[in-house]
C-alpha atoms as a PDB file:
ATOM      1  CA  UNK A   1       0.000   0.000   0.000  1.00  0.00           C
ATOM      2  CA  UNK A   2       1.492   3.546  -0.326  1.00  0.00           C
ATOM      3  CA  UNK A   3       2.241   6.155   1.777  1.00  0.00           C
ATOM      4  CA  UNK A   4      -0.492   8.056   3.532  1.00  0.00           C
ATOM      5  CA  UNK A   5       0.098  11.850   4.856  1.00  0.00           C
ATOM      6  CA  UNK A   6      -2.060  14.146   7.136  1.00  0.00           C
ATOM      7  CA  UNK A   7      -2.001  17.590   6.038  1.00  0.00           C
ATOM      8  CA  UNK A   8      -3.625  19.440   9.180  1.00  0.00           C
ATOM      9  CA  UNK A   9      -4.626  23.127   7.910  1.00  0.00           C
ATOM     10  CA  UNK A  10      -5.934  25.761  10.620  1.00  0.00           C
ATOM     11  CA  UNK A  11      -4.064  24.698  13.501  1.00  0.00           C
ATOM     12  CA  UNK A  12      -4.256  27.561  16.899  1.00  0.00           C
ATOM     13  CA  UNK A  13      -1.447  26.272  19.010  1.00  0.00           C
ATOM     14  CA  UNK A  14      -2.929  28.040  22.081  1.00  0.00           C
ATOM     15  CA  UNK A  15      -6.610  26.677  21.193  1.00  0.00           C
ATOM     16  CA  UNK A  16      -6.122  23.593  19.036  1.00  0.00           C
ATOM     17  CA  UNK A  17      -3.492  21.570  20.963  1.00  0.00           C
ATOM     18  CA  UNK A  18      -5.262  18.217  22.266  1.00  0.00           C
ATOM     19  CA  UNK A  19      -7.096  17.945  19.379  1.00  0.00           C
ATOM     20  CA  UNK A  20      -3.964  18.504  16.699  1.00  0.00           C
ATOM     21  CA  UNK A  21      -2.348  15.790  18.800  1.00  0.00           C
ATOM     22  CA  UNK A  22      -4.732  13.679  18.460  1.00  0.00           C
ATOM     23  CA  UNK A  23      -5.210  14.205  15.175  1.00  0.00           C
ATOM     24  CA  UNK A  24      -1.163  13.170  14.957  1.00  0.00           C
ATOM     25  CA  UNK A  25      -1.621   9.956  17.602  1.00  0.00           C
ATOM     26  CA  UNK A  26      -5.077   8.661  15.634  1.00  0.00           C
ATOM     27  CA  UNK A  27      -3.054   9.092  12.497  1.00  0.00           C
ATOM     28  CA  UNK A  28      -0.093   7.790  13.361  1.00  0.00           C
ATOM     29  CA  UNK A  29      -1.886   4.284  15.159  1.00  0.00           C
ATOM     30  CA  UNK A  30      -4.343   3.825  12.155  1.00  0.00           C
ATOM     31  CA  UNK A  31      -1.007   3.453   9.581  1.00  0.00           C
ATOM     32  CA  UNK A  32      -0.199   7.201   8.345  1.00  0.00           C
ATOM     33  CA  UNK A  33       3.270   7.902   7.619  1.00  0.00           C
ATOM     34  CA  UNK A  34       3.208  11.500   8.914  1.00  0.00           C
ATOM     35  CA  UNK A  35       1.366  14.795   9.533  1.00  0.00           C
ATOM     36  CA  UNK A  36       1.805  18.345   7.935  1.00  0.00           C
ATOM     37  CA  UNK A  37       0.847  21.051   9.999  1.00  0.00           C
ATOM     38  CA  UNK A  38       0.287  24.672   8.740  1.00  0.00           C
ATOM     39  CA  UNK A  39       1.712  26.229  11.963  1.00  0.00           C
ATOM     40  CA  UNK A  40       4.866  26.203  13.681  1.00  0.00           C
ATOM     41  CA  UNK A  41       4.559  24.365  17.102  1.00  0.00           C
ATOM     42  CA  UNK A  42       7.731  22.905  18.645  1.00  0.00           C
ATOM     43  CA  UNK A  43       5.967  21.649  21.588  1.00  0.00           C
ATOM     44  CA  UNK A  44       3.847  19.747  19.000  1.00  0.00           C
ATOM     45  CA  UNK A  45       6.820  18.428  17.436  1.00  0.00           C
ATOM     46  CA  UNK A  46       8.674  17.218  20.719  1.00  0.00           C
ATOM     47  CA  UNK A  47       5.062  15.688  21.961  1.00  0.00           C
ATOM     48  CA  UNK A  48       4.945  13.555  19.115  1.00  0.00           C
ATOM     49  CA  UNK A  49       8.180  12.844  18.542  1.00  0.00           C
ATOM     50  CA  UNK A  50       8.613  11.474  22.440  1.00  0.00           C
ATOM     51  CA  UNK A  51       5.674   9.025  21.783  1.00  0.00           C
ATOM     52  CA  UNK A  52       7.404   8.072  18.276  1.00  0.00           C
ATOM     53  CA  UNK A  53      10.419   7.638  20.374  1.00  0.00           C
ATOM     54  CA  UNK A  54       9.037   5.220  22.648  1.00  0.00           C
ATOM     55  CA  UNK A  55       6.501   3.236  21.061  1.00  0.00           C
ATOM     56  CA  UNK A  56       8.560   3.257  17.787  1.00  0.00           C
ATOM     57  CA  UNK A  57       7.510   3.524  14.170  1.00  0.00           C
ATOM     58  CA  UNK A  58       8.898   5.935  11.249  1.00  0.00           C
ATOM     59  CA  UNK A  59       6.039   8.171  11.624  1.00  0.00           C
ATOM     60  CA  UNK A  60       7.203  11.819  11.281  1.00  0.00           C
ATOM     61  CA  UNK A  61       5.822  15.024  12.362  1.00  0.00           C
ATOM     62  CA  UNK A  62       6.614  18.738  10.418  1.00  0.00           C
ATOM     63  CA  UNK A  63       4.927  22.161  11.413  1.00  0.00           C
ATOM     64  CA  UNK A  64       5.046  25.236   9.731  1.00  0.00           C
ATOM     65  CA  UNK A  65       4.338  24.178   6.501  1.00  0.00           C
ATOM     66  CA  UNK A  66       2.498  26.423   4.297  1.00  0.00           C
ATOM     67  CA  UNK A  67      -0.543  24.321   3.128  1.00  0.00           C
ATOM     68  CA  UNK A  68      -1.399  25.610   0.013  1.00  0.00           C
ATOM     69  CA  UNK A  69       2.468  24.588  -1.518  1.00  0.00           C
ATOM     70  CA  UNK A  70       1.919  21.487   0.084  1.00  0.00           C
ATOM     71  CA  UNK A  71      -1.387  20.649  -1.764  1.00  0.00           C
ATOM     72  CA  UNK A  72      -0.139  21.671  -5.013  1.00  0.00           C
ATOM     73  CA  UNK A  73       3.260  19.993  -4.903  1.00  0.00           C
ATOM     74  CA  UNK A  74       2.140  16.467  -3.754  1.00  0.00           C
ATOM     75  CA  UNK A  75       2.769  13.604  -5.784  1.00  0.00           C
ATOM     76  CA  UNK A  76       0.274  11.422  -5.433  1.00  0.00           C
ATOM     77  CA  UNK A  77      -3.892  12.157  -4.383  1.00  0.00           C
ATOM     78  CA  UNK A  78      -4.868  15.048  -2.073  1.00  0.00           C
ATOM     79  CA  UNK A  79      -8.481  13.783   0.100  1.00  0.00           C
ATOM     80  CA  UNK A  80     -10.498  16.180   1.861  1.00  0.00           C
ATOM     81  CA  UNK A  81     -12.577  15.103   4.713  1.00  0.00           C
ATOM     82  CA  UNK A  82     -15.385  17.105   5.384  1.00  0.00           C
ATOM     83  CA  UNK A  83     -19.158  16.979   6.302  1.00  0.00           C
ATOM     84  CA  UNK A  84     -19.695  18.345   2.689  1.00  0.00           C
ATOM     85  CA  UNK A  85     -18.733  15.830   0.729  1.00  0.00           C
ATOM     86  CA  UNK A  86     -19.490  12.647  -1.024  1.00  0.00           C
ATOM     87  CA  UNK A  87     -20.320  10.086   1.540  1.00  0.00           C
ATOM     88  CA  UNK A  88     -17.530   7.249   2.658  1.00  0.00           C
ATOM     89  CA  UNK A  89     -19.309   4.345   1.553  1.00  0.00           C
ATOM     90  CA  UNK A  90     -19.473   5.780  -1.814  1.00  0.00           C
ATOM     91  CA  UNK A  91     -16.044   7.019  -2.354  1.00  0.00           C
ATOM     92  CA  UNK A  92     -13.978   4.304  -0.327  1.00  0.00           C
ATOM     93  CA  UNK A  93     -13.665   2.863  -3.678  1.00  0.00           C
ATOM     94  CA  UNK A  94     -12.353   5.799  -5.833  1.00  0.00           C
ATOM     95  CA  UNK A  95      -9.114   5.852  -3.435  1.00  0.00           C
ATOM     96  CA  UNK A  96      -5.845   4.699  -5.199  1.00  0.00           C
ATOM     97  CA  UNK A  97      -4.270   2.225  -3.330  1.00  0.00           C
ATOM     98  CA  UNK A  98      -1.043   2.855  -5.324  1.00  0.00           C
ATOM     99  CA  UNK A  99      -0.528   6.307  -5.384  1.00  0.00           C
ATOM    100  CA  UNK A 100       0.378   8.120  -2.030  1.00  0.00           C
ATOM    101  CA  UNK A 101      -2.636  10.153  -0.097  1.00  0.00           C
ATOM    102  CA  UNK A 102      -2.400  13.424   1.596  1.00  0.00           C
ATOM    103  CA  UNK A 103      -5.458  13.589   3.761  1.00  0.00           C
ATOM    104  CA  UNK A 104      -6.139  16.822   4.478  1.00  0.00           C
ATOM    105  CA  UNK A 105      -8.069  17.989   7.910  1.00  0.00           C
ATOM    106  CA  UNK A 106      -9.629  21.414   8.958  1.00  0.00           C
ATOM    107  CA  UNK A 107      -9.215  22.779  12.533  1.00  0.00           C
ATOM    108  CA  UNK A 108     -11.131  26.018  11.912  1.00  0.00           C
ATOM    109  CA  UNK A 109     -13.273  26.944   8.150  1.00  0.00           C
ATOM    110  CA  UNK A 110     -11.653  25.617   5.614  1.00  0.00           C
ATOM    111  CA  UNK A 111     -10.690  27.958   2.680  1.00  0.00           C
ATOM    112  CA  UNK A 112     -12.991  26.663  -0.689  1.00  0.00           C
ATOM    113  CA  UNK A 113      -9.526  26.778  -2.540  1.00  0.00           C
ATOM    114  CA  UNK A 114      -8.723  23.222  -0.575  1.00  0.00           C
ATOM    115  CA  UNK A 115     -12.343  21.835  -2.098  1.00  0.00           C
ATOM    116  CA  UNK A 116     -11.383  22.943  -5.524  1.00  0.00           C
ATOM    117  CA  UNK A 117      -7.670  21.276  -5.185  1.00  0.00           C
ATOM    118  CA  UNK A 118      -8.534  18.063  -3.600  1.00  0.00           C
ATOM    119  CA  UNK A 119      -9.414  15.197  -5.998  1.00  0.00           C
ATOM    120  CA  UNK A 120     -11.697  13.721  -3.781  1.00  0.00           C
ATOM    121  CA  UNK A 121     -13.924  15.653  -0.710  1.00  0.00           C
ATOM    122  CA  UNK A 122     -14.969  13.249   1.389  1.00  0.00           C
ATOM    123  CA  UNK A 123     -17.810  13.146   4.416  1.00  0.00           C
ATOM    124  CA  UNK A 124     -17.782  10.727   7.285  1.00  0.00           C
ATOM    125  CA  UNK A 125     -21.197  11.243   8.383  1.00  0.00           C
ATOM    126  CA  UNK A 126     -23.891  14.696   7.707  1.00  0.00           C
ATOM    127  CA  UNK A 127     -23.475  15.367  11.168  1.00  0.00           C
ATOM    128  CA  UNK A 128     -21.152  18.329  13.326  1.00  0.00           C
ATOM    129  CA  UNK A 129     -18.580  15.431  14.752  1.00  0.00           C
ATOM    130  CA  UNK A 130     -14.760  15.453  15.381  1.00  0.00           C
ATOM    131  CA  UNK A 131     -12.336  15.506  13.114  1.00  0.00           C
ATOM    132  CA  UNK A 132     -10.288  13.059  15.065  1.00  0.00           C
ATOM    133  CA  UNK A 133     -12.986  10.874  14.317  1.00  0.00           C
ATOM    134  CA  UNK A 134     -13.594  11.198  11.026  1.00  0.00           C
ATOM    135  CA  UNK A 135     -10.215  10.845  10.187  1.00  0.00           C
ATOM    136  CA  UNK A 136      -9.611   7.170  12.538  1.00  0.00           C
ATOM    137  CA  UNK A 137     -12.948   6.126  10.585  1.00  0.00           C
ATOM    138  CA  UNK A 138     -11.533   7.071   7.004  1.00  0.00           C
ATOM    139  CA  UNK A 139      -7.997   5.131   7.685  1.00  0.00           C
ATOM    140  CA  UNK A 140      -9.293   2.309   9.297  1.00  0.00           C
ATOM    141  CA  UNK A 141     -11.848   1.643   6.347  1.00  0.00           C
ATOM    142  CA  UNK A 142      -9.059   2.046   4.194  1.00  0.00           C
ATOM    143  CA  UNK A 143      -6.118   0.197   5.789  1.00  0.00           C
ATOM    144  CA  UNK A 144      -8.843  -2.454   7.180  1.00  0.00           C
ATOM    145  CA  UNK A 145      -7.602  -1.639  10.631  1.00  0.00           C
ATOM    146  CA  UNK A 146      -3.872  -3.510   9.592  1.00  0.00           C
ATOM    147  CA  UNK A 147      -1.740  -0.913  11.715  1.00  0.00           C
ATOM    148  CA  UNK A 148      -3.722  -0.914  15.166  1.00  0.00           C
ATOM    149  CA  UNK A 149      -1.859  -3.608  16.685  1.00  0.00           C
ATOM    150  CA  UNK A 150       1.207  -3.273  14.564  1.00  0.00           C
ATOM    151  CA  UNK A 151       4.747  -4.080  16.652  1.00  0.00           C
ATOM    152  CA  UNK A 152       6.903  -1.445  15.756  1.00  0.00           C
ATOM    153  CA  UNK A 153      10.122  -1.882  17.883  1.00  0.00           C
ATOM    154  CA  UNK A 154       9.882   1.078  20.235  1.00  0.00           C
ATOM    155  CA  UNK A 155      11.085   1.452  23.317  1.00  0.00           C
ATOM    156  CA  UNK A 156       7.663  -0.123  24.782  1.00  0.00           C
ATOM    157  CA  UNK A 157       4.817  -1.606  23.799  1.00  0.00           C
ATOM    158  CA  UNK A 158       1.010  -2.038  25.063  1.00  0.00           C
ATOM    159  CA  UNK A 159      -0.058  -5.802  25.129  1.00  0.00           C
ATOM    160  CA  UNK A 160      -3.924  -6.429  24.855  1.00  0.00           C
ATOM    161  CA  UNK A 161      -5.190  -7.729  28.094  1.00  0.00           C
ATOM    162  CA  UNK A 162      -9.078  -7.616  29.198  1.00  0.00           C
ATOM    163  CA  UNK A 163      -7.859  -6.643  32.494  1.00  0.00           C
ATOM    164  CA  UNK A 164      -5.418  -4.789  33.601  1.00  0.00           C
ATOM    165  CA  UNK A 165      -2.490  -3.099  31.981  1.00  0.00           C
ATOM    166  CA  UNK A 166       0.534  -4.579  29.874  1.00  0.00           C
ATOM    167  CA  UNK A 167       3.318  -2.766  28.882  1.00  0.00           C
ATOM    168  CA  UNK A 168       6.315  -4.486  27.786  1.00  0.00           C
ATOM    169  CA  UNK A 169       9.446  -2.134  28.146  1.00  0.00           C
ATOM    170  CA  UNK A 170      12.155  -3.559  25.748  1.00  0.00           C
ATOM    171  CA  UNK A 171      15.237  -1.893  27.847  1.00  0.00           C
ATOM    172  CA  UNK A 172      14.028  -3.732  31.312  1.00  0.00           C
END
């Protein structure tokens, strides 16, 4: 499968924090290969690059990036999510599996000039929800869930239990 990017446009350090990081953990656990981020945010950066750090993976993270150059320069397909678009079950099938995605997710109003560029606008749902969760429910459709549970050779790693809590520490 190819390479899946997060392009995260409107991002308010001061306001948009939790929710940009979990826009970066959901992506990163569900199989992306990185997020974008329009602003510069360090602390961002060093947040998810400690959990990277520890429970391993390749995933990177790169703020400050103008959006707009982004969008235009990308290789492969650029897929907006948003309420206003052509529902999941309908487009699920129009994604290129061999081509690499930028996904691209709102904090704030989008601009329309992101609708125009994207070749696909996608909606999870006609209802206000979460980006977060509109974006776990677009890769895990696509990637059939394959990356949830994925070992990859951090410093730790969470084991499945129904009770209780297992975490395997590869430096003990």
């Amino acid at each position: 499968m190819s390479d899946i990017w997060i392009m995260r446009i409107g991002h308010r350090p001061d306001r948009d924090k939790r929710v940009t990081t979990h826009v970066a953990l959901s992506s990163r656990a569900l199989g992306a290969k990185g997020i974008y981020v329009d602003t510069h945010d360090a602390t961002l950066e060093e947040n998810i690059g400690s959990v990277v750090k520890r429970f391993g993976g390749d995933f990177t993270i790169e703020t400050g990036v103008q959006w707009k150059q982004a969008i235009r320069d990308f290789p492969g397909k650029v897929i907006h999510l948003t309420m206003y678009g052509e529902r999941i079950d309908a487009a699920l099938g129009k994604i290129p599996r061999d081509e690499d995605l930028m996904i691209v997710v709102g904090a704030e109003k989008v601009p329309f000039e992101v609708y125009e560029s994207a070749h696909l606008n996608i909606s999870v749902g006609n209802q206000p929800h979460s980006e977060i969760a509109a974006l776990a429910i677009l890769l895990d459709r696509f990637t059939g869930g394959g990356s949830l549970y994925a070992d990859r050779g951090g410093e730790m790693t969470v084991l499945p239990s129904e009770r209780g809590k297992e975490i395997v520490s590869r430096h003990a």
